[in-house]
C-alpha atoms as a PDB file:
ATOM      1  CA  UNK A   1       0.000   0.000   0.000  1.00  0.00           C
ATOM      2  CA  UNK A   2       1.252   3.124  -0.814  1.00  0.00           C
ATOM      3  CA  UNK A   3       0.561   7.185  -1.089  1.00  0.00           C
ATOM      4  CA  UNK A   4       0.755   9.305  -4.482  1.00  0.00           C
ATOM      5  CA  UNK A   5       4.346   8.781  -4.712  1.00  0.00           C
ATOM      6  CA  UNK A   6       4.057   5.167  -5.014  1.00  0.00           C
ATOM      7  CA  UNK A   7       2.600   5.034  -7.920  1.00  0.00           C
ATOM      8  CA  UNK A   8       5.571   5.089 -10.188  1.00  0.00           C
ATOM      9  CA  UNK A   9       5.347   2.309 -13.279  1.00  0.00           C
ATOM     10  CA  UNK A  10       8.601   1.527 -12.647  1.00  0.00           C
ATOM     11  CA  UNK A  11       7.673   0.764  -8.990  1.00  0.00           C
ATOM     12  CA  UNK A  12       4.917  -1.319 -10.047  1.00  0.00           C
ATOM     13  CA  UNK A  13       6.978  -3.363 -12.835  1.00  0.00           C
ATOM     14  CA  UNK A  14       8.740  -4.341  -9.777  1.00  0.00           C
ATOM     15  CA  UNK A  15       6.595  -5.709  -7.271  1.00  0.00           C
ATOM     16  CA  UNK A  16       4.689  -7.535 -10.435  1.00  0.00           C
ATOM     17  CA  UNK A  17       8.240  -8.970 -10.783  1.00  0.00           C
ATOM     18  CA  UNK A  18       8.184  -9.892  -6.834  1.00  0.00           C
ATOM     19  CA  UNK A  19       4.601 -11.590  -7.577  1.00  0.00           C
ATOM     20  CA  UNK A  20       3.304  -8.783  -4.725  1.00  0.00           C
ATOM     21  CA  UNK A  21       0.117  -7.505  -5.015  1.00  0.00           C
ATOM     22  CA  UNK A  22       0.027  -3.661  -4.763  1.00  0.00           C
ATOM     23  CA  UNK A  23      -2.817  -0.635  -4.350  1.00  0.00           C
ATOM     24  CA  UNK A  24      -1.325   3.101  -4.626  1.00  0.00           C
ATOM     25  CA  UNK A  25      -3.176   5.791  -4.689  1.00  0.00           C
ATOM     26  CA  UNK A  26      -2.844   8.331  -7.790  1.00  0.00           C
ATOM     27  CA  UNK A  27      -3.346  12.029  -8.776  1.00  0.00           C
ATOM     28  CA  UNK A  28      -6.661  12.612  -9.881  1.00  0.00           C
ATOM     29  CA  UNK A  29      -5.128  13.990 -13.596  1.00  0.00           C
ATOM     30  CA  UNK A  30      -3.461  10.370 -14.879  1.00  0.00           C
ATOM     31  CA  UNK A  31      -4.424   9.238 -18.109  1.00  0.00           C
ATOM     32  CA  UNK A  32      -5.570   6.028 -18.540  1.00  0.00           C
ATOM     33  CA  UNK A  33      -5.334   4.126 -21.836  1.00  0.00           C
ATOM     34  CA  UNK A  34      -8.684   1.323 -22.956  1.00  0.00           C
ATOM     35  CA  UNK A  35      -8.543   0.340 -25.887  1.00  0.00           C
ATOM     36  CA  UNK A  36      -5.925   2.768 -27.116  1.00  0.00           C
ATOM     37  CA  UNK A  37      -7.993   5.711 -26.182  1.00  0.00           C
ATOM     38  CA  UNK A  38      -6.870   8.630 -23.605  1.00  0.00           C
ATOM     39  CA  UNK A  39      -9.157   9.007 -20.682  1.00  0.00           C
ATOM     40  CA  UNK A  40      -8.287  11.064 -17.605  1.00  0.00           C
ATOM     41  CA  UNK A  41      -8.725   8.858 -13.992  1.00  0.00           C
ATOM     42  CA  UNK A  42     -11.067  11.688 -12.701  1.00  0.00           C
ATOM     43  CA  UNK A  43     -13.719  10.362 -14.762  1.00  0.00           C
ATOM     44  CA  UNK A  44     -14.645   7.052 -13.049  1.00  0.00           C
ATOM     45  CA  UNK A  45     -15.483   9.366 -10.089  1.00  0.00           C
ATOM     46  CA  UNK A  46     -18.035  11.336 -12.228  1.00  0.00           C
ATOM     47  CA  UNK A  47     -21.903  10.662 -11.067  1.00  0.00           C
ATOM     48  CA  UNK A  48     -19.622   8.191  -8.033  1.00  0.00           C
ATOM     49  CA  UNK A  49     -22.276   8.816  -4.580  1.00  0.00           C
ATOM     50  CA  UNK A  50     -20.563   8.330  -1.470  1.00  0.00           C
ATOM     51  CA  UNK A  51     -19.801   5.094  -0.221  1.00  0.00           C
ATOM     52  CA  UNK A  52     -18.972   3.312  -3.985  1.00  0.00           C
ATOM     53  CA  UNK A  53     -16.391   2.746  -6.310  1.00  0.00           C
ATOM     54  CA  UNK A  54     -15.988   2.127  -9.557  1.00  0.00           C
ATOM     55  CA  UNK A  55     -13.535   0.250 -11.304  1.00  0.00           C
ATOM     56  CA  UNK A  56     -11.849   0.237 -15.001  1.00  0.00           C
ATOM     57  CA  UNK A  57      -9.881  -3.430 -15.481  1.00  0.00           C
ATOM     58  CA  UNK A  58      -6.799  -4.346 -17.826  1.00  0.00           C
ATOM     59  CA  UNK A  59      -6.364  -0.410 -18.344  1.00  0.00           C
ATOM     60  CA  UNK A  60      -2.561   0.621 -18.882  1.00  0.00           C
ATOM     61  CA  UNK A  61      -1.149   4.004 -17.407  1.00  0.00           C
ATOM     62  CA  UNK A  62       0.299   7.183 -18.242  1.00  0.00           C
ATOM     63  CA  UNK A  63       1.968   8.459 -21.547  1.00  0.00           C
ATOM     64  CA  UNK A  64       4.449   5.217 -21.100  1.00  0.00           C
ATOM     65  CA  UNK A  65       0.846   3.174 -21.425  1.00  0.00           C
ATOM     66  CA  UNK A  66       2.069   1.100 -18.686  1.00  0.00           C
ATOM     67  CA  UNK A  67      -0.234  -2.149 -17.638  1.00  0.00           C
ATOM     68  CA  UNK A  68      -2.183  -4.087 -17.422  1.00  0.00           C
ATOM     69  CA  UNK A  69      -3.426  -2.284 -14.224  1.00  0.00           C
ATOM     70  CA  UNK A  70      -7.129  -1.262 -12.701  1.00  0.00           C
ATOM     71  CA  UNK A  71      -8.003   1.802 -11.728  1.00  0.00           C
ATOM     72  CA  UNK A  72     -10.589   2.002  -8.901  1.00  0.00           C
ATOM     73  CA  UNK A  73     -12.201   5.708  -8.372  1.00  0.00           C
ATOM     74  CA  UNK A  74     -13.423   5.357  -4.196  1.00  0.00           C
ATOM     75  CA  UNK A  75     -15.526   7.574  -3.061  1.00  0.00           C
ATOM     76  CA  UNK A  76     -15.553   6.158   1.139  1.00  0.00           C
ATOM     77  CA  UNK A  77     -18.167   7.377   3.629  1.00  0.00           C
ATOM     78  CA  UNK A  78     -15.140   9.256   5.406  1.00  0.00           C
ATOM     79  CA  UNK A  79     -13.602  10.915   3.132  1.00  0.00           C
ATOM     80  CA  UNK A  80     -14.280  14.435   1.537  1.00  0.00           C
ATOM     81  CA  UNK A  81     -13.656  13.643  -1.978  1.00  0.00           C
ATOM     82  CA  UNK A  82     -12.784  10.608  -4.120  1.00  0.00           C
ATOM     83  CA  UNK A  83      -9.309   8.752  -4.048  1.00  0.00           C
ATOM     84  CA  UNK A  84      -8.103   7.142  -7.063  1.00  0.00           C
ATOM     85  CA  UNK A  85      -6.157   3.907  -7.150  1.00  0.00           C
ATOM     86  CA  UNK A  86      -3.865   1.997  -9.367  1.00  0.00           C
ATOM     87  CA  UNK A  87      -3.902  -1.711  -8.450  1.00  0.00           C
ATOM     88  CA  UNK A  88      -2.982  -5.249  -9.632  1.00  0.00           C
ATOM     89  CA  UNK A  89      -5.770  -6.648  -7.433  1.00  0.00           C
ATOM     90  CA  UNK A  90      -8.714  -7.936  -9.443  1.00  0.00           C
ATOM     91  CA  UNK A  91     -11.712  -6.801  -7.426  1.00  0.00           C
ATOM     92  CA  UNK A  92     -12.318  -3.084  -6.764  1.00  0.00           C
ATOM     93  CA  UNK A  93     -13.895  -3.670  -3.226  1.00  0.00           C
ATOM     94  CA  UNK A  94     -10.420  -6.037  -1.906  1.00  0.00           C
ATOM     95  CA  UNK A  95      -8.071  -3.086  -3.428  1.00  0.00           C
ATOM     96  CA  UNK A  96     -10.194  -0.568  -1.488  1.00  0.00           C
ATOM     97  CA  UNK A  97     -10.226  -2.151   1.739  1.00  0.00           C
ATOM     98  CA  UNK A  98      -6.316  -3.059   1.070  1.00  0.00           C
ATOM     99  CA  UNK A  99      -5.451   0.842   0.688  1.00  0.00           C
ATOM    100  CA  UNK A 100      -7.927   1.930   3.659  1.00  0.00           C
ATOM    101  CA  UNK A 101      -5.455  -0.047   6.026  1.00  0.00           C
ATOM    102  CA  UNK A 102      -2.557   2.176   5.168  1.00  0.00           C
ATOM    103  CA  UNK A 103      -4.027   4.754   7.603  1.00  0.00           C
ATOM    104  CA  UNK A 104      -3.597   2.772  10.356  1.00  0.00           C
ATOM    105  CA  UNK A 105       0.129   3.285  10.153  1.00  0.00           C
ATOM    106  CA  UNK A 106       0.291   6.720   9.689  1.00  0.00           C
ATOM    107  CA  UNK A 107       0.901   7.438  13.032  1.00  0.00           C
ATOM    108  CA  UNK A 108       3.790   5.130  13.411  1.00  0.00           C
ATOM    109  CA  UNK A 109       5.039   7.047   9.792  1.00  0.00           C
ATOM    110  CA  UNK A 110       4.616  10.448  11.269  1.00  0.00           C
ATOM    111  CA  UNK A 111       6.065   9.700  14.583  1.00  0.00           C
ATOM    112  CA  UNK A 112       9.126   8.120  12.490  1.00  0.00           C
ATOM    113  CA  UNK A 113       9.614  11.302  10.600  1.00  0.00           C
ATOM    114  CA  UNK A 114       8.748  14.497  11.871  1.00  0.00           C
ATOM    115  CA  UNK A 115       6.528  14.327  14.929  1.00  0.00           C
ATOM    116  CA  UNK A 116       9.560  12.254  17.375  1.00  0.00           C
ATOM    117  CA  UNK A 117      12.289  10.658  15.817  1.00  0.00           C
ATOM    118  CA  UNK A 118      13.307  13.599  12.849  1.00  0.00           C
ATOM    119  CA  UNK A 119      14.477  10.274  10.987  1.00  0.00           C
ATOM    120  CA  UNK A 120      14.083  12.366   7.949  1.00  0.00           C
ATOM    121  CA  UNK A 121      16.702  15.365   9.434  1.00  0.00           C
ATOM    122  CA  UNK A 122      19.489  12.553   9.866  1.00  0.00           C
ATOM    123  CA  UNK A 123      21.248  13.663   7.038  1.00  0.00           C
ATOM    124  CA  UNK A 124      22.408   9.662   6.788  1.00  0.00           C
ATOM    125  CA  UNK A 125      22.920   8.229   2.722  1.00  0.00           C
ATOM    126  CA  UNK A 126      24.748   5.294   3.659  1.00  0.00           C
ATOM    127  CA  UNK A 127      22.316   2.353   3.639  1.00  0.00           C
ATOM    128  CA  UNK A 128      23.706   0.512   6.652  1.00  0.00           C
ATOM    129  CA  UNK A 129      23.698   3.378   8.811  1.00  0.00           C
ATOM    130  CA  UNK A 130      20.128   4.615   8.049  1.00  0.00           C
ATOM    131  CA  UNK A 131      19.117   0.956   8.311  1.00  0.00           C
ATOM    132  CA  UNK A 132      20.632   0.823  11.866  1.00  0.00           C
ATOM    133  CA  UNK A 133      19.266   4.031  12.959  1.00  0.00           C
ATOM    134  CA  UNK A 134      15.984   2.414  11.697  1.00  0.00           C
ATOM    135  CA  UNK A 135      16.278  -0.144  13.595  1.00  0.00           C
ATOM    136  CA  UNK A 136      17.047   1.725  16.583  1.00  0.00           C
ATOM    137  CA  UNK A 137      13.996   4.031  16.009  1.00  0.00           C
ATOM    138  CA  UNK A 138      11.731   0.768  15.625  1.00  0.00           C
ATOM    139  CA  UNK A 139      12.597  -0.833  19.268  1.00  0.00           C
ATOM    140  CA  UNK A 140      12.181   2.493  20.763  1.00  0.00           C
ATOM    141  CA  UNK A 141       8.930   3.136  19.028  1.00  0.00           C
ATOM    142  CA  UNK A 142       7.478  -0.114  20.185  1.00  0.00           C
ATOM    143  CA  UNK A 143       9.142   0.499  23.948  1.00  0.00           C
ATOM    144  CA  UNK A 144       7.340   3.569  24.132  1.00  0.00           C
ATOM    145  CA  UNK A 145       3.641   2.488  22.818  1.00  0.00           C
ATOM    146  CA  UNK A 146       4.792  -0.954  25.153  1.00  0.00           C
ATOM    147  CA  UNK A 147       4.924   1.439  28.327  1.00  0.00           C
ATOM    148  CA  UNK A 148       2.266   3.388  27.366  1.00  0.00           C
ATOM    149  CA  UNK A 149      -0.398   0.430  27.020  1.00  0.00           C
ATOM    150  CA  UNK A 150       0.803  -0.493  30.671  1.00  0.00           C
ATOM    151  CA  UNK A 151      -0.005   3.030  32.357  1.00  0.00           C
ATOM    152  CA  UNK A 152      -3.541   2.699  30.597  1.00  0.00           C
ATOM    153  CA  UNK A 153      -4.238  -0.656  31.612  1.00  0.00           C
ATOM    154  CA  UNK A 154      -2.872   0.360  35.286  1.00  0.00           C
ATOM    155  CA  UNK A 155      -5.605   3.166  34.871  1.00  0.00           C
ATOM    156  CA  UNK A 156      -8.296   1.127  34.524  1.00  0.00           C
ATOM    157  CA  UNK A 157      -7.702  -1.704  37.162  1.00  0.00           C
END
């Protein structure tokens, strides 16, 4: 699962290659290509009510006419517009609920980066390093959201 910059064909040449199954969400001005005609992604949310989807199958993507790939146009009950999504999963309603899981690791993301650990301000570009500091970042992450389940559930006794 991944955000708009995820959505890369060469990212998603890859993790076909890894036999993965991927949902990334997408600006809301890609062309798609169906039978060798241009059509902009926005469209599939045109006339979309709240709470549906829609789905194009075996489209390809971008000027590069990457694919196969669908493209799913989600309109969820939460949200305040439509998402679009470029997916290798066959049904509409799996990729959906695949890509509406990403949120619940946002937090951890954000904490990672710029609301605790500044991973991002490190300044590291050797691999190993970065890699240790992630792993650093991980244990203390979980230590932290360890401890803090205990002083809730010493709350509530």
């Amino acid at each position: 699962m991944g955000d708009g910059e995820f959505d890369g064909t060469t990212l998603q040449r890859a993790l076909n290659d890894f036999g993965w199954k991927h949902v990334s969400r997408t600006s809301s001005n890609i062309t798609l290509y169906t039978g060798g005609e241009p059509l902009q992604i926005d469209t599939l949310a045109a006339m979309l009510p709240k709470g549906c989807y829609k789905r194009l199958r075996d489209c390809k993507i971008t000027h590069k006419q990457y694919g196969p790939v669908n493209a799913v146009a989600w309109w969820g009950d939460d949200q305040k517009e439509p998402l679009f999504l470029v997916t290798n999963f066959s049904s509409g309603s799996k990729a959906c609920d695949y890509y509406s899981k990403r949120f619940t690791i946002e937090t951890f993301f954000s904490d990672q980066k710029s609301r605790g650990f500044n991973i991002d301000k490190s300044h590291l570009s050797c691999p190993q390093r970065l890699t240790r500091l992630m792993y650093a970042s991980c244990l203390a992450y979980l230590w932290i959201v360890f401890f803090g389940y205990l002083g809730i559930g010493n709350r509530f006794v």
